[in-house]
C-alpha atoms as a PDB file:
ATOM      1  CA  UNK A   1     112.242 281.110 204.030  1.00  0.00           C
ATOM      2  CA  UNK A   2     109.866 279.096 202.481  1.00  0.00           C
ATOM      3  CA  UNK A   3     106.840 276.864 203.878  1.00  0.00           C
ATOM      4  CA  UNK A   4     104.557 274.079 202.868  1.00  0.00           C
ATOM      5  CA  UNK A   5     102.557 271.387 204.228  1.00  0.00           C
ATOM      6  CA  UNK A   6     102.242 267.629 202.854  1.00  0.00           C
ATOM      7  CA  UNK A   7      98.913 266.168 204.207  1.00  0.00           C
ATOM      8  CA  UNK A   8      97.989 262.309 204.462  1.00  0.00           C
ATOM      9  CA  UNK A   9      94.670 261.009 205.200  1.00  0.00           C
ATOM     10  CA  UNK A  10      93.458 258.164 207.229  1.00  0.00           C
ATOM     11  CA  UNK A  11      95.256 255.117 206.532  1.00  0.00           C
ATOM     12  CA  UNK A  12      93.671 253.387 210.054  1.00  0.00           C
ATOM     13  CA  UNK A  13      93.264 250.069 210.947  1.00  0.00           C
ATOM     14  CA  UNK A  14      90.416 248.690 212.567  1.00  0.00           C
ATOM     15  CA  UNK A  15      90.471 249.063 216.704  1.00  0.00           C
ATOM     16  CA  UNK A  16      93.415 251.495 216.573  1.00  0.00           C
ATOM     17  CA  UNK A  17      91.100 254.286 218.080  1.00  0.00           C
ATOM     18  CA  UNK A  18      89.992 252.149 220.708  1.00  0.00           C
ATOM     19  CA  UNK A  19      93.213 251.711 222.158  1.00  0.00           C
ATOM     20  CA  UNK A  20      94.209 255.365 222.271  1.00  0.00           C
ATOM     21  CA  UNK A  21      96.720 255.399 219.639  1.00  0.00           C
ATOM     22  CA  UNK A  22      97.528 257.600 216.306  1.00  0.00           C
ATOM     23  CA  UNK A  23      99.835 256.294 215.030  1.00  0.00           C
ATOM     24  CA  UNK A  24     101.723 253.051 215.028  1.00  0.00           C
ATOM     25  CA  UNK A  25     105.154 252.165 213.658  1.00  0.00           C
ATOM     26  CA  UNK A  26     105.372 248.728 213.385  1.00  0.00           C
ATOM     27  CA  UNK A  27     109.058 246.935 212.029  1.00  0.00           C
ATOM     28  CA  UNK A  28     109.517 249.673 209.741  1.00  0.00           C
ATOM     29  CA  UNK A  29     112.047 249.185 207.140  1.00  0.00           C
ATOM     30  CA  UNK A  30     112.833 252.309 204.489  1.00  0.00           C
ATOM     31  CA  UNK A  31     114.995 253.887 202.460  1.00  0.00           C
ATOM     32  CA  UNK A  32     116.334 254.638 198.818  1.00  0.00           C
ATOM     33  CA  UNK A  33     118.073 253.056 195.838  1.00  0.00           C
ATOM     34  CA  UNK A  34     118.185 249.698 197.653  1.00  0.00           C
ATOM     35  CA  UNK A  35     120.042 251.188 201.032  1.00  0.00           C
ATOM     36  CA  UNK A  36     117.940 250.679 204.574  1.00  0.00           C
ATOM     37  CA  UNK A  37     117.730 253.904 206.396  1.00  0.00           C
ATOM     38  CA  UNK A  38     115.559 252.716 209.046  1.00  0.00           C
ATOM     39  CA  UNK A  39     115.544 249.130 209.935  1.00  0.00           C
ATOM     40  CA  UNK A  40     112.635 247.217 212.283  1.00  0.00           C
ATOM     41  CA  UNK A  41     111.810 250.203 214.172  1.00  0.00           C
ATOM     42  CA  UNK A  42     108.628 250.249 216.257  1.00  0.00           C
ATOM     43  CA  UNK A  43     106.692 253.113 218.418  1.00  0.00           C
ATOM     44  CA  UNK A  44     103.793 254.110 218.764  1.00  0.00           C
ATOM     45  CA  UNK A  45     102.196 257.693 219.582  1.00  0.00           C
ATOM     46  CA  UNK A  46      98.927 258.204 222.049  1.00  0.00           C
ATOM     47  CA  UNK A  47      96.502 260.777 221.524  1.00  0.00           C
ATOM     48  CA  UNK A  48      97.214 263.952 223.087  1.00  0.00           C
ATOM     49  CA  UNK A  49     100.863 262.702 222.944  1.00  0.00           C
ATOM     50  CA  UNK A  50     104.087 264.409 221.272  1.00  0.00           C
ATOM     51  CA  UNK A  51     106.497 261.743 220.643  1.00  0.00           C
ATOM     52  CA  UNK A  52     110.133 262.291 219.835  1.00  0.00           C
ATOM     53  CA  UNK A  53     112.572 261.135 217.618  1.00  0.00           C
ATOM     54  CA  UNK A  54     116.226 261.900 218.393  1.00  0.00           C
ATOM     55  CA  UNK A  55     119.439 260.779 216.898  1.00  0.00           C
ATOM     56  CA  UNK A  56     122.575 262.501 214.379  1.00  0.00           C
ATOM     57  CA  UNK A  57     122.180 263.377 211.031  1.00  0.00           C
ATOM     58  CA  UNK A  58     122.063 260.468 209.249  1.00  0.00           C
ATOM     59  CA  UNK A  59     120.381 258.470 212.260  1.00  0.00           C
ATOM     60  CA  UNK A  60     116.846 258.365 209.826  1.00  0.00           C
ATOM     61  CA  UNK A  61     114.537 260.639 211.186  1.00  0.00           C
ATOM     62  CA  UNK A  62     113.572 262.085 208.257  1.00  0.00           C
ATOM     63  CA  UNK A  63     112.826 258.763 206.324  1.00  0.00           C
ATOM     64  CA  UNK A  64     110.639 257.674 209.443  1.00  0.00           C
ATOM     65  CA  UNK A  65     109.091 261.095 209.324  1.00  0.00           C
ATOM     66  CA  UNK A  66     108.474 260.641 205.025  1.00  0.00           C
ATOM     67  CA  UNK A  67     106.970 257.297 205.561  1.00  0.00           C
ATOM     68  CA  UNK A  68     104.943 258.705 208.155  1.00  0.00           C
ATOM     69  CA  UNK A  69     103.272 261.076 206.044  1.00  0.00           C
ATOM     70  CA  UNK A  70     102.898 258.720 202.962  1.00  0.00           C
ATOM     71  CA  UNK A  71     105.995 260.591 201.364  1.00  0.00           C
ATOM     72  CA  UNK A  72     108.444 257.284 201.187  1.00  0.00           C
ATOM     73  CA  UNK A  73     107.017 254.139 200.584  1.00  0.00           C
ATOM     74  CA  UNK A  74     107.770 251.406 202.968  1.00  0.00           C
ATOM     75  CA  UNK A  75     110.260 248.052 201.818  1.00  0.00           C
ATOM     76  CA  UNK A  76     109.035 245.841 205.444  1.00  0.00           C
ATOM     77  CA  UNK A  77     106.640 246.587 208.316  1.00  0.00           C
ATOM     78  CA  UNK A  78     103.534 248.493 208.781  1.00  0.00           C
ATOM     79  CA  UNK A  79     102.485 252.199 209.668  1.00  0.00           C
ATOM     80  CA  UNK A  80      98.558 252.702 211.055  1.00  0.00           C
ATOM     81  CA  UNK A  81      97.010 256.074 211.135  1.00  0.00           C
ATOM     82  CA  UNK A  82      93.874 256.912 212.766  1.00  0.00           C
ATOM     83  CA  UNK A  83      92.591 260.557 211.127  1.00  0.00           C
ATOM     84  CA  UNK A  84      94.400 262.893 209.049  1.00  0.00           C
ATOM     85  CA  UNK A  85      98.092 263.675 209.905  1.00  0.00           C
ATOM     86  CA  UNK A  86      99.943 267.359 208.549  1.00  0.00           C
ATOM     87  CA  UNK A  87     103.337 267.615 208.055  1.00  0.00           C
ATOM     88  CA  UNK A  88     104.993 271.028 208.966  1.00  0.00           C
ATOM     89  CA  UNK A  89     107.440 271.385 206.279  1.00  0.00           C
ATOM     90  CA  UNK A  90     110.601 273.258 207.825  1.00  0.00           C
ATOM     91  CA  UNK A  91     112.023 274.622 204.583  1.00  0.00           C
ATOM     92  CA  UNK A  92     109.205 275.064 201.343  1.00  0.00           C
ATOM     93  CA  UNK A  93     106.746 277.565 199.857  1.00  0.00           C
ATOM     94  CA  UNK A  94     105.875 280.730 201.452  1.00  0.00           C
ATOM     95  CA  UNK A  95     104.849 283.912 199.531  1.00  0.00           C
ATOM     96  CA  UNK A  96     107.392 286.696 200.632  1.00  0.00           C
ATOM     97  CA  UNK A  97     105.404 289.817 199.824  1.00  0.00           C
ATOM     98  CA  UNK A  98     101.645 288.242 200.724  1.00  0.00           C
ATOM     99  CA  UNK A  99     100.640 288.871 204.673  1.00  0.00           C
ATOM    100  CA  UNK A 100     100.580 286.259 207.081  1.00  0.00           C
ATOM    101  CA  UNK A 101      96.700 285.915 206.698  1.00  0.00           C
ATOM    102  CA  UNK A 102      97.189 286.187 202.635  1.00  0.00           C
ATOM    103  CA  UNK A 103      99.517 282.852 202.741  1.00  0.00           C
ATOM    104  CA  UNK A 104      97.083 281.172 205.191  1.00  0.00           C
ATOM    105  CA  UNK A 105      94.208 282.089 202.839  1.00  0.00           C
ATOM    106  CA  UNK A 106      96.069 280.585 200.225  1.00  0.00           C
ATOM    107  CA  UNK A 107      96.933 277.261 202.072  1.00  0.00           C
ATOM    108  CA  UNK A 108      93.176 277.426 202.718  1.00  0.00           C
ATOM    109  CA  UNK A 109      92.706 277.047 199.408  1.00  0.00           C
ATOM    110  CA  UNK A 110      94.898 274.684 198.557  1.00  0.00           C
ATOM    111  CA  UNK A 111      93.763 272.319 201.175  1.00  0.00           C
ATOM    112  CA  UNK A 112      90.352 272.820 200.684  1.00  0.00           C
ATOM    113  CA  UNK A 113      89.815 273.873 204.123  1.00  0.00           C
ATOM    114  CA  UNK A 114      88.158 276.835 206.119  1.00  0.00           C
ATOM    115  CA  UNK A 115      89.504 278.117 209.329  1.00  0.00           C
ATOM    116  CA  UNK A 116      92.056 280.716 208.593  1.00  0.00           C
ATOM    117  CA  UNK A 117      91.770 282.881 211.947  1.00  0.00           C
ATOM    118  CA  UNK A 118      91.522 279.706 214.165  1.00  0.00           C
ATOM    119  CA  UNK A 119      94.780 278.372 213.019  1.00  0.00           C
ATOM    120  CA  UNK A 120      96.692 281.752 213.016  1.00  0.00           C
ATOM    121  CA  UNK A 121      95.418 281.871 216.941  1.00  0.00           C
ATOM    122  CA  UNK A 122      96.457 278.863 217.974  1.00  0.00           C
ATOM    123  CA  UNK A 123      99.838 279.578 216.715  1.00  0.00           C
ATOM    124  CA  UNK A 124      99.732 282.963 218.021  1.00  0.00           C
ATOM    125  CA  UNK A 125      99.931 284.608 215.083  1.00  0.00           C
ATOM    126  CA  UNK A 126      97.122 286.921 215.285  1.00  0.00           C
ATOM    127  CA  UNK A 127      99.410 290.211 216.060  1.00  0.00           C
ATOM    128  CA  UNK A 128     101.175 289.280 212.649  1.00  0.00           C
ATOM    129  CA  UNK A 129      98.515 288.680 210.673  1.00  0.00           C
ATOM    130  CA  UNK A 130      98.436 292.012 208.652  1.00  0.00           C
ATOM    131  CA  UNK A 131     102.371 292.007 208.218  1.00  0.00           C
ATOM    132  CA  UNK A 132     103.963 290.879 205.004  1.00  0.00           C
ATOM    133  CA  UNK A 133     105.809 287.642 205.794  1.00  0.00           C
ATOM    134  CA  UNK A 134     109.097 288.685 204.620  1.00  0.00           C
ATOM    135  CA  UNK A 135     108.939 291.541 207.106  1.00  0.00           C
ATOM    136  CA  UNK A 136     108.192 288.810 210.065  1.00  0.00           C
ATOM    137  CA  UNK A 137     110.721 287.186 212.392  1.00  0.00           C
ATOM    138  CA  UNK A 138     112.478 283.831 211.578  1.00  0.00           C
ATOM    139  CA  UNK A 139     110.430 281.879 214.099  1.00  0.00           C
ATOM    140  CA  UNK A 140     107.061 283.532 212.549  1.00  0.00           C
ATOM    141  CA  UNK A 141     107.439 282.342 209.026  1.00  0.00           C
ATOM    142  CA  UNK A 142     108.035 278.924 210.412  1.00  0.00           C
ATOM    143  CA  UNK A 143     105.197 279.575 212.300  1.00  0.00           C
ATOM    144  CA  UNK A 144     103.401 280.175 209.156  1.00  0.00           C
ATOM    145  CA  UNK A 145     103.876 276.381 208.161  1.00  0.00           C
ATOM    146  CA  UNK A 146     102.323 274.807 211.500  1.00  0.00           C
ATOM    147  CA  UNK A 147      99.603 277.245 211.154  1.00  0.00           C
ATOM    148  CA  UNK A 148      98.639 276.154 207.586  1.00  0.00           C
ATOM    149  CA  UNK A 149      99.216 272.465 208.653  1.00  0.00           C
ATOM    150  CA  UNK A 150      96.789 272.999 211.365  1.00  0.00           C
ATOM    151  CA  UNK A 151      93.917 274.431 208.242  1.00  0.00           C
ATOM    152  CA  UNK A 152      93.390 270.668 207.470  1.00  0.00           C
ATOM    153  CA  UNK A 153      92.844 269.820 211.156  1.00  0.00           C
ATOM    154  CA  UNK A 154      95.071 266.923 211.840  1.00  0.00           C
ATOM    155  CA  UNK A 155      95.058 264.585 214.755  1.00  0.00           C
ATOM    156  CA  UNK A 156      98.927 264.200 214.182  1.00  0.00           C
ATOM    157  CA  UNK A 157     101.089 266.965 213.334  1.00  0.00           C
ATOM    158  CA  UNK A 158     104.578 265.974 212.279  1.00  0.00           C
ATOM    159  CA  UNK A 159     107.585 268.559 212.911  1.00  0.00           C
ATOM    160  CA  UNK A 160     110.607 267.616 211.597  1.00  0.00           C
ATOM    161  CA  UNK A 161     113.889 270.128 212.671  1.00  0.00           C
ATOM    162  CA  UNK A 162     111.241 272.679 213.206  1.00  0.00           C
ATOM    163  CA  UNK A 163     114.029 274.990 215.228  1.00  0.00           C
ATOM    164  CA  UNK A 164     117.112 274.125 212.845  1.00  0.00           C
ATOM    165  CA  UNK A 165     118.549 277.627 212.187  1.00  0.00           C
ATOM    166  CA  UNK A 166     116.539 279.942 214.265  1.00  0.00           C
ATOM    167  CA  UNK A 167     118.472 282.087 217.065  1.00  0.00           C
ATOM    168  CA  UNK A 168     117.152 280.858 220.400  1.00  0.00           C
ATOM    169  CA  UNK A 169     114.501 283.572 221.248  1.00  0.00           C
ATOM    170  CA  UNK A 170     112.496 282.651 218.025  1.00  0.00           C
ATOM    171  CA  UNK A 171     113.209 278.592 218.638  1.00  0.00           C
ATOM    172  CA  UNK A 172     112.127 279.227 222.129  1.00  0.00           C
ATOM    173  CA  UNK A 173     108.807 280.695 220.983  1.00  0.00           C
ATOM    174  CA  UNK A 174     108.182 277.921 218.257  1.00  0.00           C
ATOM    175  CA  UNK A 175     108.578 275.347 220.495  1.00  0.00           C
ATOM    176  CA  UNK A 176     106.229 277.109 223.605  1.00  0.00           C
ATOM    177  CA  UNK A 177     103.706 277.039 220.779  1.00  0.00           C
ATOM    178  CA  UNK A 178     104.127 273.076 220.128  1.00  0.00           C
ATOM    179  CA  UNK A 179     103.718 272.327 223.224  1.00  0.00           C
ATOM    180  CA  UNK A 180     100.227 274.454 223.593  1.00  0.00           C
ATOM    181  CA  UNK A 181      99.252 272.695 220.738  1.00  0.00           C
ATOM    182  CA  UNK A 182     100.018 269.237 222.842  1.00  0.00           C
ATOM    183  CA  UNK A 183      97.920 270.802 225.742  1.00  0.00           C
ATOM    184  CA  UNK A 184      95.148 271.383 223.845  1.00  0.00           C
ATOM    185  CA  UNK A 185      94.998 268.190 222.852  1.00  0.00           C
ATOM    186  CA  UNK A 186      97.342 267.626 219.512  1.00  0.00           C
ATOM    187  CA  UNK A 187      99.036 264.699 219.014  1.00  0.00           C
ATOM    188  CA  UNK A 188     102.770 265.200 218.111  1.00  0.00           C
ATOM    189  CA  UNK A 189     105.651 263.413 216.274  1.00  0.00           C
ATOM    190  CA  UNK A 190     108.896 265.776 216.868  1.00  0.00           C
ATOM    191  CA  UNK A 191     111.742 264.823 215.073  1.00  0.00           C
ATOM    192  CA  UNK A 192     115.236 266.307 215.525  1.00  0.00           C
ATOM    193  CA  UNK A 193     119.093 266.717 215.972  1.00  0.00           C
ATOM    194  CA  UNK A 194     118.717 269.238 219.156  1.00  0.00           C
ATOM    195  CA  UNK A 195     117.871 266.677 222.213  1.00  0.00           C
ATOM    196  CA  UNK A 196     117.446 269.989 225.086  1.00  0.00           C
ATOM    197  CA  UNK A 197     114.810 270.964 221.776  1.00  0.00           C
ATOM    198  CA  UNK A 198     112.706 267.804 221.226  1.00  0.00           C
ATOM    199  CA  UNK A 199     112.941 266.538 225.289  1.00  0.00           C
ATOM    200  CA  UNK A 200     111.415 270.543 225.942  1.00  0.00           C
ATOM    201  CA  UNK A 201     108.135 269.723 223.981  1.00  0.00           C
ATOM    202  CA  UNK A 202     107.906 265.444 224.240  1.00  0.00           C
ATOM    203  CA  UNK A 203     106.316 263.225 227.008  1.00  0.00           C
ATOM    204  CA  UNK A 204     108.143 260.390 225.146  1.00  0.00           C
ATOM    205  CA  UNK A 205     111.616 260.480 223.107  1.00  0.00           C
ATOM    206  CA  UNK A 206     112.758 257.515 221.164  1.00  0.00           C
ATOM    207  CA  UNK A 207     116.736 257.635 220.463  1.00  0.00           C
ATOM    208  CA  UNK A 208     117.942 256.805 216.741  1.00  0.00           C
ATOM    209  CA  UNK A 209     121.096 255.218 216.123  1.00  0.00           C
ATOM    210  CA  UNK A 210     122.209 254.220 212.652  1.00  0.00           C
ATOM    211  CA  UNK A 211     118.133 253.459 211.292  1.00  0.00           C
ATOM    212  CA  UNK A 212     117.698 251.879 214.625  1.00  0.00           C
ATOM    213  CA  UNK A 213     115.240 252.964 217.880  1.00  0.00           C
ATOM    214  CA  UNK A 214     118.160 251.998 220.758  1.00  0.00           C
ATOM    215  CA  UNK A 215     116.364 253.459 223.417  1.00  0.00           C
ATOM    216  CA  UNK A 216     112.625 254.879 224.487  1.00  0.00           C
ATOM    217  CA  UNK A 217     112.509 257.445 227.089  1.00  0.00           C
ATOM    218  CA  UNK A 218     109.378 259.033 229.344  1.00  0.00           C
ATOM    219  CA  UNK A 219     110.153 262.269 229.921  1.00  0.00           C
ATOM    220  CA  UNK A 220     108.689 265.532 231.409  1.00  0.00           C
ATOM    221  CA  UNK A 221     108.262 268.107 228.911  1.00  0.00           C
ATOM    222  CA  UNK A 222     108.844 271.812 229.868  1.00  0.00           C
ATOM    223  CA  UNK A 223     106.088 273.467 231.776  1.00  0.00           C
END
């Protein structure tokens, strides 16, 4: 297992901030080698909000989540970001052999950013953080990823599949640590296949049908 993170800077527009929102989607239109993947979507996501994006493989979550993070460029419509936004790379970079506080220092590094032991507590990583990451659980090195996207400290975090392939126990404890990161004030844009999985950490969940947002949801996120 490998992790990385991908981080954007501000690309806000003026009075975003005022009116409580992160990030706005606005008649998006992407894709690749002339083929829409997402077509006139629009959502936006509040501050201290995790927003969810739901839908089949295929549906285009991961081309809204690329254009989010300035990864896909856009063919129609208009994204706003107000602050810095880290994307939590499910499968990329780790180094096997290097402790858990060894690949954060590195990310630190790379990022040009302090903070090492604040980031591995608010993951809850802190009992780990001596212990060589290959030796770790599943759901720790993944852990590993949102820990070194927190290093550049984001007001959006952006998780795409973040519990594809884990057993349950370490999905379950990835996804009680997203939501601590929502309480504490994070704002969240959860993309995946698993609905019980993005509904557990999202006060909103869009649906994704063919490139298309069908449906927007409130919802109560688990406790």
């Amino acid at each position: 297992m490998t992790v990385h993170t991908a981080v954007h800077g501000t690309r806000s527009r003026d009075g975003l901030r005022d009116s409580g929102i992160v990030l706005s989607c606005q008649g998006l239109r992407a894709g690749a080698g002339g083929t829409a993947m997402v077509e006139d979507v629009w959502f936006d996501v509040r501050a201290g909000e995790a927003y969810g994006l739901i839908g089949p493989e295929g549906a285009g979550k991961t081309t809204i989540v690329l254009a989010v993070c300035g990864l896909l460029r856009v063919d129609a419509g208009t994204i706003q970001l107000d602050g810095r936004v880290a994307h939590a790379v499910r499968d990329a970079a780790i180094l096997p052999s290097a402790t858990v506080a060894e690949n954060l220092s590195f990310w630190a590094r790379v990022h040009g950013h302090d903070g090492v032991a604040a980031a591995m507590s608010a993951v809850g990583l802190d009992d780990y953080a001596d212990l060589a990451a290959d030796r770790c659980p599943a759901g720790v090195r993944r852990g590993i990823g949102l820990a070194a996207a927190l290093l550049t400290q984001p007001r959006l975090l952006v998780l795409d599949g973040l519990t594809g392939g884990l057993d349950r126990p370490d999905a379950e404890w990835l996804l009680a640590t997203v939501r601590r990161l929502r309480e504490d004030g994070l704002s969240v844009l959860y993309a995946g296949r698993l609905a019980d999985d993005v509904r557990s950490v999202c006060d909103r969940v869009g649906l994704l049908d063919r490139g298309r947002l069908t449906a927007e949801h409130a919802n109560a996120p688990a406790a």
